[in-house]
PDB file of N, CA and C in Angstrom:
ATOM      1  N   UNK A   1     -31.944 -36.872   0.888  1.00  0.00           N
ATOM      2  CA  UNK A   1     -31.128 -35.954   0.141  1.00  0.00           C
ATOM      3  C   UNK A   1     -31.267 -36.275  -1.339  1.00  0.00           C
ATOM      4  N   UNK A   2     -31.660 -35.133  -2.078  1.00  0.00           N
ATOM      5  CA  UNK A   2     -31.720 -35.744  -3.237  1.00  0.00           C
ATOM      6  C   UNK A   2     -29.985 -36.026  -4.160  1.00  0.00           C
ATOM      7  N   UNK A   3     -29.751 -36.861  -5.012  1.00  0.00           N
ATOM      8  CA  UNK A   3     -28.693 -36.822  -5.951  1.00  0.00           C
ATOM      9  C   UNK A   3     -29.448 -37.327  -7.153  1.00  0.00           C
ATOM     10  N   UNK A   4     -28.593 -37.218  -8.647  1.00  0.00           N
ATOM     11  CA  UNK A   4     -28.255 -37.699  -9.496  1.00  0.00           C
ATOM     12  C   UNK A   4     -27.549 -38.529  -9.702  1.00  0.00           C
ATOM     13  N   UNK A   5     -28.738 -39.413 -10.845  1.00  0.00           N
ATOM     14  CA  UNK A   5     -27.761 -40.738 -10.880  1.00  0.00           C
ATOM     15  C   UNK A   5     -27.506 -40.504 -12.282  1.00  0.00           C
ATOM     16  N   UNK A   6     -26.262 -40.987 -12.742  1.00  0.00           N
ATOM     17  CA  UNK A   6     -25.900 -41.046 -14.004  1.00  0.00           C
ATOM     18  C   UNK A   6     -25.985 -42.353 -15.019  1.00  0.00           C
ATOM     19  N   UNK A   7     -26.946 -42.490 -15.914  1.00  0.00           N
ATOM     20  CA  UNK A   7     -26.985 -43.811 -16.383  1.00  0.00           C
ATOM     21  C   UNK A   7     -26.112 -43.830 -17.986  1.00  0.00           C
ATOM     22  N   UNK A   8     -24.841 -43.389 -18.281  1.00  0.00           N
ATOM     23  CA  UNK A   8     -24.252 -43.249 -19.595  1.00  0.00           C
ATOM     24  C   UNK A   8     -24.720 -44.604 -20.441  1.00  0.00           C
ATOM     25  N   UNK A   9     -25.037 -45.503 -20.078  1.00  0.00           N
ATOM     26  CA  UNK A   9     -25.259 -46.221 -20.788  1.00  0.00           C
ATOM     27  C   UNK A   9     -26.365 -46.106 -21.700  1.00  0.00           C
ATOM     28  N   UNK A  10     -27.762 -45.435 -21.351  1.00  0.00           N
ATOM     29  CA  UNK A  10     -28.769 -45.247 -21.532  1.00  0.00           C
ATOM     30  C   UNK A  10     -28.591 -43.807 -21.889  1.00  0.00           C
ATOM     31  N   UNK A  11     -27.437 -43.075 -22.013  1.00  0.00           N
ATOM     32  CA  UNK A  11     -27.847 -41.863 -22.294  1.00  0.00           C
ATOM     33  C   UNK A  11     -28.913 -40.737 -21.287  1.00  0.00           C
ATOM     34  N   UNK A  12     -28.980 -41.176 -19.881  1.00  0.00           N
ATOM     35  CA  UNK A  12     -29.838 -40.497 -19.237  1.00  0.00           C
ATOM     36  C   UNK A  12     -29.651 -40.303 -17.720  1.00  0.00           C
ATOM     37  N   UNK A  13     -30.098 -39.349 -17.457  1.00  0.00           N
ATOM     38  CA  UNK A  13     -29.995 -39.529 -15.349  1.00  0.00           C
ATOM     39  C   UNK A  13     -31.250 -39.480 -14.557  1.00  0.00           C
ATOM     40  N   UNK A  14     -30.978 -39.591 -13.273  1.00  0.00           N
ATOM     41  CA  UNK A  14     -32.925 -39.848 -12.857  1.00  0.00           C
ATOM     42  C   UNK A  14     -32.172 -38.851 -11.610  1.00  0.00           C
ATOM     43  N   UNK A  15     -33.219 -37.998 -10.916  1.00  0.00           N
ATOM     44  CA  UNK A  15     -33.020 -37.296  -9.733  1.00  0.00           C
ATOM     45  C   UNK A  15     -33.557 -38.311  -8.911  1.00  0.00           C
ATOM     46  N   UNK A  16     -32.525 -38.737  -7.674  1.00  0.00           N
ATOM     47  CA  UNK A  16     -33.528 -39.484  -6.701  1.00  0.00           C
ATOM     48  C   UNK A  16     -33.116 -39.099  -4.913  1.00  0.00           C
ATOM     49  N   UNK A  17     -34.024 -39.426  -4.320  1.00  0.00           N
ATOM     50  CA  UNK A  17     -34.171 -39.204  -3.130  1.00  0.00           C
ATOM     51  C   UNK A  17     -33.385 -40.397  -2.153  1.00  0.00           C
ATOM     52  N   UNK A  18     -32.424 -40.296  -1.576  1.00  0.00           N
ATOM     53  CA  UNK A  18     -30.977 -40.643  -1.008  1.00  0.00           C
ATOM     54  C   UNK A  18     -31.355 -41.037   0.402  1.00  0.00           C
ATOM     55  N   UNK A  19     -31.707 -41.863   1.169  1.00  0.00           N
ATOM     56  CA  UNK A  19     -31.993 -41.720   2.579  1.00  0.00           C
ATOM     57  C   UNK A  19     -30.983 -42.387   3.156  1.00  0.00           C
ATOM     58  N   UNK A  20     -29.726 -43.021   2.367  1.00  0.00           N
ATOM     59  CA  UNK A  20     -28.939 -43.550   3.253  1.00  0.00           C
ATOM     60  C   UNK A  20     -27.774 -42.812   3.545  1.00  0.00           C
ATOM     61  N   UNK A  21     -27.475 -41.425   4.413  1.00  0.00           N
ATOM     62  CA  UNK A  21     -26.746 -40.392   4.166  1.00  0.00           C
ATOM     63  C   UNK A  21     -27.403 -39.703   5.523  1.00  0.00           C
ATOM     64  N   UNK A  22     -26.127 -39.659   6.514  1.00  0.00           N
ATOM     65  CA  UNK A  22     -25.611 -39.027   7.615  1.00  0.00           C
ATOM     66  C   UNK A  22     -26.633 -37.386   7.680  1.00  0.00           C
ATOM     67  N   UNK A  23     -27.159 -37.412   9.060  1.00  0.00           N
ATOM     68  CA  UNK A  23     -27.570 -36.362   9.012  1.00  0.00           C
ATOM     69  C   UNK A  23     -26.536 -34.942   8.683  1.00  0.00           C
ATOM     70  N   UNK A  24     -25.540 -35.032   8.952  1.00  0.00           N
ATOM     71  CA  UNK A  24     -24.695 -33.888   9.280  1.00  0.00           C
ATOM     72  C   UNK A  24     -23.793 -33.867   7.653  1.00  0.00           C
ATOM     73  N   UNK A  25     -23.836 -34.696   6.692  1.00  0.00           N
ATOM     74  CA  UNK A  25     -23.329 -34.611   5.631  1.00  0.00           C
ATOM     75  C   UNK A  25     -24.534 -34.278   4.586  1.00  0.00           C
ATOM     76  N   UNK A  26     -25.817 -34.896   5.163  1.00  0.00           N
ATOM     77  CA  UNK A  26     -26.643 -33.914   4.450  1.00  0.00           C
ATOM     78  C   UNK A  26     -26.580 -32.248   4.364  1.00  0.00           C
ATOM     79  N   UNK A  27     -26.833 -31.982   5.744  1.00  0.00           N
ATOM     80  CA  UNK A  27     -26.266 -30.379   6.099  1.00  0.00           C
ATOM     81  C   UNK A  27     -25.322 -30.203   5.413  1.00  0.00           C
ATOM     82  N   UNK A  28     -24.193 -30.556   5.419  1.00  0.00           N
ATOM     83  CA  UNK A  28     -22.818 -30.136   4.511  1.00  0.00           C
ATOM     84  C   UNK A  28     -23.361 -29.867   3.297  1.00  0.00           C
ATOM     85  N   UNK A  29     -23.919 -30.474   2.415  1.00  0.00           N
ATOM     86  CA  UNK A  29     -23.711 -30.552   0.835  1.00  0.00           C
ATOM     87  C   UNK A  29     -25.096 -29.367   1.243  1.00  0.00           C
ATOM     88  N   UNK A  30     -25.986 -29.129   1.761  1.00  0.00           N
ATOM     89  CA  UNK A  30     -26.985 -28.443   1.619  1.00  0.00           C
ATOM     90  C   UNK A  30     -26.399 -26.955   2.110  1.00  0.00           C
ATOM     91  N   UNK A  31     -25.600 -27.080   3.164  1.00  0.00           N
ATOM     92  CA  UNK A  31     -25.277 -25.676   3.228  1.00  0.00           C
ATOM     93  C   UNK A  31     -24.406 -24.827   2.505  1.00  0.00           C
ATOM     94  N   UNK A  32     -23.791 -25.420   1.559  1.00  0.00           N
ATOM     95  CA  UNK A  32     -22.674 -25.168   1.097  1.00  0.00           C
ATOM     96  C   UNK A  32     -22.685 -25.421  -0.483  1.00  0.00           C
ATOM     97  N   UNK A  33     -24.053 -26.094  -0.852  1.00  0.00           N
ATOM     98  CA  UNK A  33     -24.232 -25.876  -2.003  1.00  0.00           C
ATOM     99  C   UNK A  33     -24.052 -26.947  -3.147  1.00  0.00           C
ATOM    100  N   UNK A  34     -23.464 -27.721  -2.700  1.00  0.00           N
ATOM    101  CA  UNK A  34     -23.123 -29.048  -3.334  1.00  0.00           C
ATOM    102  C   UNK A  34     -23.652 -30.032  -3.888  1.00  0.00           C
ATOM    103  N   UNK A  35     -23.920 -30.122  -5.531  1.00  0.00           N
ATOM    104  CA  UNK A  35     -24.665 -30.978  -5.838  1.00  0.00           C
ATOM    105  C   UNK A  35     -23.955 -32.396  -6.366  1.00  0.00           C
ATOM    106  N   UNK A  36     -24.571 -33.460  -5.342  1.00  0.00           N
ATOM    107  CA  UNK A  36     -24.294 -34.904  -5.294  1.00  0.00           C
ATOM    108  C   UNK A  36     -24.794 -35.386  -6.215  1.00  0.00           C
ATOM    109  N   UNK A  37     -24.338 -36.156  -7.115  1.00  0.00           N
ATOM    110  CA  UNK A  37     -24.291 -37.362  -8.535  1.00  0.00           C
ATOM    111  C   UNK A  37     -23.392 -38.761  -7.871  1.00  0.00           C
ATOM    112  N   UNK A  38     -23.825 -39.582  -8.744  1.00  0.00           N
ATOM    113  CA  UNK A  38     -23.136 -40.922  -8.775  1.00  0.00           C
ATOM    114  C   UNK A  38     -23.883 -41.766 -10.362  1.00  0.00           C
ATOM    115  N   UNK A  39     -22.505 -42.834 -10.854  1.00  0.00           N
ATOM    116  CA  UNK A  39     -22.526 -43.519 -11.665  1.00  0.00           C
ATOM    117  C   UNK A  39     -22.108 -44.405 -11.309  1.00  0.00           C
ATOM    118  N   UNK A  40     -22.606 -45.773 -11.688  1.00  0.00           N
ATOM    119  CA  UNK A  40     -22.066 -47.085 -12.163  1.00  0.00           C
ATOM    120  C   UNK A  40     -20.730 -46.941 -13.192  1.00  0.00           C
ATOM    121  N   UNK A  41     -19.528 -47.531 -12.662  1.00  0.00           N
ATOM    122  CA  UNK A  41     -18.367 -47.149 -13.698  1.00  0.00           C
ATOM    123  C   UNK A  41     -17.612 -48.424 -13.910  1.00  0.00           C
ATOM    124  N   UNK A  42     -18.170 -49.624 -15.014  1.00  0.00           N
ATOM    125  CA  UNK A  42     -17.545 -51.113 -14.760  1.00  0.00           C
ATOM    126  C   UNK A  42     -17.652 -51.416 -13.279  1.00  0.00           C
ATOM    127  N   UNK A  43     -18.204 -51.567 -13.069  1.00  0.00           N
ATOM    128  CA  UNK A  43     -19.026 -52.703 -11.879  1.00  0.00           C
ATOM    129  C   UNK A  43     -18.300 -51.478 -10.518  1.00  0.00           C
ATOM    130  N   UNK A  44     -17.993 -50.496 -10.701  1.00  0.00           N
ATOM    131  CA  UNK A  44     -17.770 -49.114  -9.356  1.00  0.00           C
ATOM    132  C   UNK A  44     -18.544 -48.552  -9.661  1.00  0.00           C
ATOM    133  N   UNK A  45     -19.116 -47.835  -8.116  1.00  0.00           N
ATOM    134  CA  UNK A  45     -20.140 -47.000  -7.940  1.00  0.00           C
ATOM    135  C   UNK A  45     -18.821 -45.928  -7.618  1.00  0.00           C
ATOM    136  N   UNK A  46     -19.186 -44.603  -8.397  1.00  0.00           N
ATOM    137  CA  UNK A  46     -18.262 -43.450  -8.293  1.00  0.00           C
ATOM    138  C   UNK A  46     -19.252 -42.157  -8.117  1.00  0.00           C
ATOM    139  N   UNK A  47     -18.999 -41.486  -6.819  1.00  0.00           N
ATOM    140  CA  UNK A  47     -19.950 -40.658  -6.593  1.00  0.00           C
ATOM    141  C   UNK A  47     -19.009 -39.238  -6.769  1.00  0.00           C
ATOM    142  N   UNK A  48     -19.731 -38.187  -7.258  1.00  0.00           N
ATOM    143  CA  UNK A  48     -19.132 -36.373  -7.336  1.00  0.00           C
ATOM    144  C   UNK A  48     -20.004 -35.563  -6.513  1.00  0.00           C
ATOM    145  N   UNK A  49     -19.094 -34.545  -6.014  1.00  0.00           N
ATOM    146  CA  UNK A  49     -19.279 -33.652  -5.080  1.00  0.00           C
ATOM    147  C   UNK A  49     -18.727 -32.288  -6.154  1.00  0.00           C
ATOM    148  N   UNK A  50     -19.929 -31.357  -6.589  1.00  0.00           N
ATOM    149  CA  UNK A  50     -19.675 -29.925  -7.114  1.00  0.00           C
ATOM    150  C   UNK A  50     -20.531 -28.823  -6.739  1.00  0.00           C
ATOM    151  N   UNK A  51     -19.900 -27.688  -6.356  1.00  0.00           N
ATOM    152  CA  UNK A  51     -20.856 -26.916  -6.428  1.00  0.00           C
ATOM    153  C   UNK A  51     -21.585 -26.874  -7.261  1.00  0.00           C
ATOM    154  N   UNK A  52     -22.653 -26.091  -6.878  1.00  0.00           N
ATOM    155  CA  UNK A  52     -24.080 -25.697  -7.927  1.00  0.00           C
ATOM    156  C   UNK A  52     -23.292 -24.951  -9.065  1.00  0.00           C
ATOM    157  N   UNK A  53     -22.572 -23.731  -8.364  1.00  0.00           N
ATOM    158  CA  UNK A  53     -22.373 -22.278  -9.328  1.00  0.00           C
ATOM    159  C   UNK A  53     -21.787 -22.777 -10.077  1.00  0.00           C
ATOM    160  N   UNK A  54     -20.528 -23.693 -10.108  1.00  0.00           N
ATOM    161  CA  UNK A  54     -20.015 -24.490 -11.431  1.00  0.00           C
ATOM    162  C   UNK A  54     -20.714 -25.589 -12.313  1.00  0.00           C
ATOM    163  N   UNK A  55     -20.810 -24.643 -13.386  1.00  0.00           N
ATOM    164  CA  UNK A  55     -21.535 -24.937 -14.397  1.00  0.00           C
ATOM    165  C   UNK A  55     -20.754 -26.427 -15.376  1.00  0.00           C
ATOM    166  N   UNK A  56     -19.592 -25.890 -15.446  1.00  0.00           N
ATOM    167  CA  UNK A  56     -18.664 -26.658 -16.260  1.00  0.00           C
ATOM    168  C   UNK A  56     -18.668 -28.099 -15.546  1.00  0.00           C
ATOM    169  N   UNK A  57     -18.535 -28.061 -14.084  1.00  0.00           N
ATOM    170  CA  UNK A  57     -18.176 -28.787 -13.376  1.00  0.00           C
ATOM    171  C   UNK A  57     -16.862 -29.754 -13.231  1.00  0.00           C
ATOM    172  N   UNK A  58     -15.659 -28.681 -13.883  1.00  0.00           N
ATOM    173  CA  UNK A  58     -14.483 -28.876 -13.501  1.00  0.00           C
ATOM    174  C   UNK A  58     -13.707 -29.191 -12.454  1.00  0.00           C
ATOM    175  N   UNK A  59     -14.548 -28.815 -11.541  1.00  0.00           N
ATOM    176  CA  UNK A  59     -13.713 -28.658  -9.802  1.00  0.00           C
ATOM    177  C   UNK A  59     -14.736 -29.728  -9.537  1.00  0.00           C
ATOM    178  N   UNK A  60     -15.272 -30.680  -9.755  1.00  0.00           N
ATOM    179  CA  UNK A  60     -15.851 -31.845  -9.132  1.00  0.00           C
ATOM    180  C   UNK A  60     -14.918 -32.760  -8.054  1.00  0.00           C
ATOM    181  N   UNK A  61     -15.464 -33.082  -7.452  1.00  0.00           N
ATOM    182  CA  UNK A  61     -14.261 -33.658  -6.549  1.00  0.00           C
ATOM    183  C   UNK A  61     -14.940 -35.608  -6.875  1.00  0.00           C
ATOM    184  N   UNK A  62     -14.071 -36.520  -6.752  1.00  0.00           N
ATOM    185  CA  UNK A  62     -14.562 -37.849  -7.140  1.00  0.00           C
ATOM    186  C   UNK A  62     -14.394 -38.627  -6.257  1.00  0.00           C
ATOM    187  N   UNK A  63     -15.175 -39.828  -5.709  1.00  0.00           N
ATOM    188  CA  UNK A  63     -14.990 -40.851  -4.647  1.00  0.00           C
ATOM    189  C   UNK A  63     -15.525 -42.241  -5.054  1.00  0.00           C
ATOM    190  N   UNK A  64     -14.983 -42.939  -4.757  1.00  0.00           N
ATOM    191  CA  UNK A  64     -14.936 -44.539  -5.292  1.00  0.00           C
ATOM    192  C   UNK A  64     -15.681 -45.065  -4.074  1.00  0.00           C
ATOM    193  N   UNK A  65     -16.818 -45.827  -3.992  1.00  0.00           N
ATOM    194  CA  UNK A  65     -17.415 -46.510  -3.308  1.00  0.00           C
ATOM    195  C   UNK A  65     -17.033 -47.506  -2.677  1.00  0.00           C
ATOM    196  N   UNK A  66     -15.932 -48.428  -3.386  1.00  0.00           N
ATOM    197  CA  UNK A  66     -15.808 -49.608  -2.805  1.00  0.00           C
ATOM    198  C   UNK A  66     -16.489 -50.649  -2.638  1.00  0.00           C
ATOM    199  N   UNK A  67     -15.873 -50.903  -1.389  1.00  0.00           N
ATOM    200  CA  UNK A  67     -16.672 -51.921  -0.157  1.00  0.00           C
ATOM    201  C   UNK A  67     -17.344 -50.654   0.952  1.00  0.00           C
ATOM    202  N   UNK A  68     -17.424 -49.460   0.439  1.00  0.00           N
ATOM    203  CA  UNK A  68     -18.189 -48.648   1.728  1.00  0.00           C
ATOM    204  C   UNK A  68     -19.856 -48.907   1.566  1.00  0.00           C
ATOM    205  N   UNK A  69     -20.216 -48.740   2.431  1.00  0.00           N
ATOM    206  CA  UNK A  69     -21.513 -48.271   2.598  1.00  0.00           C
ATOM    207  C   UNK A  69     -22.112 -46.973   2.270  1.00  0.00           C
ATOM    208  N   UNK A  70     -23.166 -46.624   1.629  1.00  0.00           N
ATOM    209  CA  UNK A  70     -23.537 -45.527   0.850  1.00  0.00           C
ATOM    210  C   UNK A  70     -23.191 -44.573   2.183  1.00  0.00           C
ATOM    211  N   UNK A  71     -23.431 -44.291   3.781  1.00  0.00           N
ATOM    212  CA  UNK A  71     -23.642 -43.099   4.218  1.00  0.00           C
ATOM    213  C   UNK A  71     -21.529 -43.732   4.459  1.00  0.00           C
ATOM    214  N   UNK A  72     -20.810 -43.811   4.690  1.00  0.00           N
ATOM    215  CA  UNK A  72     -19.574 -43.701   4.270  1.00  0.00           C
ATOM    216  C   UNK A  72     -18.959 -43.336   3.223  1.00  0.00           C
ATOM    217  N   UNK A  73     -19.276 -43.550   2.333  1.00  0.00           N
ATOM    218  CA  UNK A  73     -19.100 -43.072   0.774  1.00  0.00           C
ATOM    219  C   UNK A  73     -19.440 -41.348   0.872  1.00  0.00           C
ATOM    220  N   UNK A  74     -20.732 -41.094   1.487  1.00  0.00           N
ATOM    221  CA  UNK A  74     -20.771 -39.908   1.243  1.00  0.00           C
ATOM    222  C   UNK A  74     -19.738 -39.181   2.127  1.00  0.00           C
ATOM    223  N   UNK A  75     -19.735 -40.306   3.457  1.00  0.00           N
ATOM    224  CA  UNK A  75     -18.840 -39.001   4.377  1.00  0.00           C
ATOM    225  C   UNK A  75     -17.338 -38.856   3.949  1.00  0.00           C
ATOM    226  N   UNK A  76     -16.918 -39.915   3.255  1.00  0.00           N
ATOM    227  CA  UNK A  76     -15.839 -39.508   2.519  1.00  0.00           C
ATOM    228  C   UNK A  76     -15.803 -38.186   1.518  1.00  0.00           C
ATOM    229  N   UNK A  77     -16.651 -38.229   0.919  1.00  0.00           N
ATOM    230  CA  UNK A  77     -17.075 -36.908   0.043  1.00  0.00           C
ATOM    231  C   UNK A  77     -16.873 -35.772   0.409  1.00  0.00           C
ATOM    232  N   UNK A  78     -17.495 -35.909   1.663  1.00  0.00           N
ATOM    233  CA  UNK A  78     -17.899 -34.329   2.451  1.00  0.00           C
ATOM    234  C   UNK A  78     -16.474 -33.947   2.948  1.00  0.00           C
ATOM    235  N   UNK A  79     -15.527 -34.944   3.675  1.00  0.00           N
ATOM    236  CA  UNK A  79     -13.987 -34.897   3.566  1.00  0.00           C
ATOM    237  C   UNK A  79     -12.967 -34.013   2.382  1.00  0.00           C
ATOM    238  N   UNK A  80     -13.383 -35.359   1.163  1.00  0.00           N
ATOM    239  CA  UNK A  80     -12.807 -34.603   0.371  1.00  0.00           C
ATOM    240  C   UNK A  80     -13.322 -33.102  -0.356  1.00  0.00           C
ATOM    241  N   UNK A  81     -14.538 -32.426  -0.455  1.00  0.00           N
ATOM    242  CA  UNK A  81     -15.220 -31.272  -0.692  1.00  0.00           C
ATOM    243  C   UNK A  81     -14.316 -30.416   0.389  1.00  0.00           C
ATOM    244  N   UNK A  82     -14.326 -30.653   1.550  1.00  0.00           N
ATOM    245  CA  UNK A  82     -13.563 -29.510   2.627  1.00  0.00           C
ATOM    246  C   UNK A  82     -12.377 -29.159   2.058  1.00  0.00           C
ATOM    247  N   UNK A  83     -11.742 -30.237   2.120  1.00  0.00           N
ATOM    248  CA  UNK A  83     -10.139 -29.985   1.795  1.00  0.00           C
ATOM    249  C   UNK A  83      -9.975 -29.328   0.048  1.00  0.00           C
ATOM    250  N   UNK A  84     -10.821 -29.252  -0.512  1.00  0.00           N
ATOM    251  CA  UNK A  84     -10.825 -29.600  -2.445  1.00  0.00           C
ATOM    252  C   UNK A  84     -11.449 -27.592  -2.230  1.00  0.00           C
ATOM    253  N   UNK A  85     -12.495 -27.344  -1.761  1.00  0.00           N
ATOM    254  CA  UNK A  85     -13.064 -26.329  -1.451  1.00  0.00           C
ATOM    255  C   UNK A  85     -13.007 -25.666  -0.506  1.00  0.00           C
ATOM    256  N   UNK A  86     -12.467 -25.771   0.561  1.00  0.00           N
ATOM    257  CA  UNK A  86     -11.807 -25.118   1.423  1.00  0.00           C
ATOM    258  C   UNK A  86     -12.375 -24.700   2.579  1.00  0.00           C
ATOM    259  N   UNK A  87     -13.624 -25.613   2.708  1.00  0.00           N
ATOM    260  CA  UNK A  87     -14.418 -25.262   3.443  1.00  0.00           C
ATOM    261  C   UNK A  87     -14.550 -25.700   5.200  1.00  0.00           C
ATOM    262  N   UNK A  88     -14.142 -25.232   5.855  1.00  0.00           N
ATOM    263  CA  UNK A  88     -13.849 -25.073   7.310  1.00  0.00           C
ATOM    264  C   UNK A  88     -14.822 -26.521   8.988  1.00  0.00           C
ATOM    265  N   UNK A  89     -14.381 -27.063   9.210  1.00  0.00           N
ATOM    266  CA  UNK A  89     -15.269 -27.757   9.659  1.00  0.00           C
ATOM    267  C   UNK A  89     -16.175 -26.850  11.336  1.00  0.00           C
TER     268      UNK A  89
END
């Protein structure tokens, strides 16, 4: 799956290819449009869930990594995107 990574420090982001991510939460963000980012934020990995069509990317929805594991992290995401966007399981 591809995401964006956000490097603010450097002023820059890299598109990269994600393989640690649930088959069925891939489907989610792909069917529905959702483009996945994450940053380093003081030693947290903080990943966003937005649609494409929002440009502004106001309605981003946000998830804190933790102690999860990247395909947990995302499935938290895909959680919060349903409930944030309304989207039906």
């Amino acid at each position: 799956m591809s995401l964006t990574v956000h490097y603010f420090n450097r002023n820059s982001e890299q598109l990269i290819d994600c393989k640690n991510v649930y088959e069925t939460d891939e489907k989610f963000f792909q069917d529905n449009n959702i483009k996945v980012s994450m940053e380093e934020l003081s030693g947290n990995i903080i990943v966003y869930g937005c649609p494409y069509s929002d440009k502004s990317e106001e309605s981003e929805v946000i998830v804190f990594a933790g102690n999860k594991s990247c395909e947990d992290t995302l499935s938290e995401l895909v959680i919060s995107c349903r409930k944030h966007f309304g989207v039906e399981e």
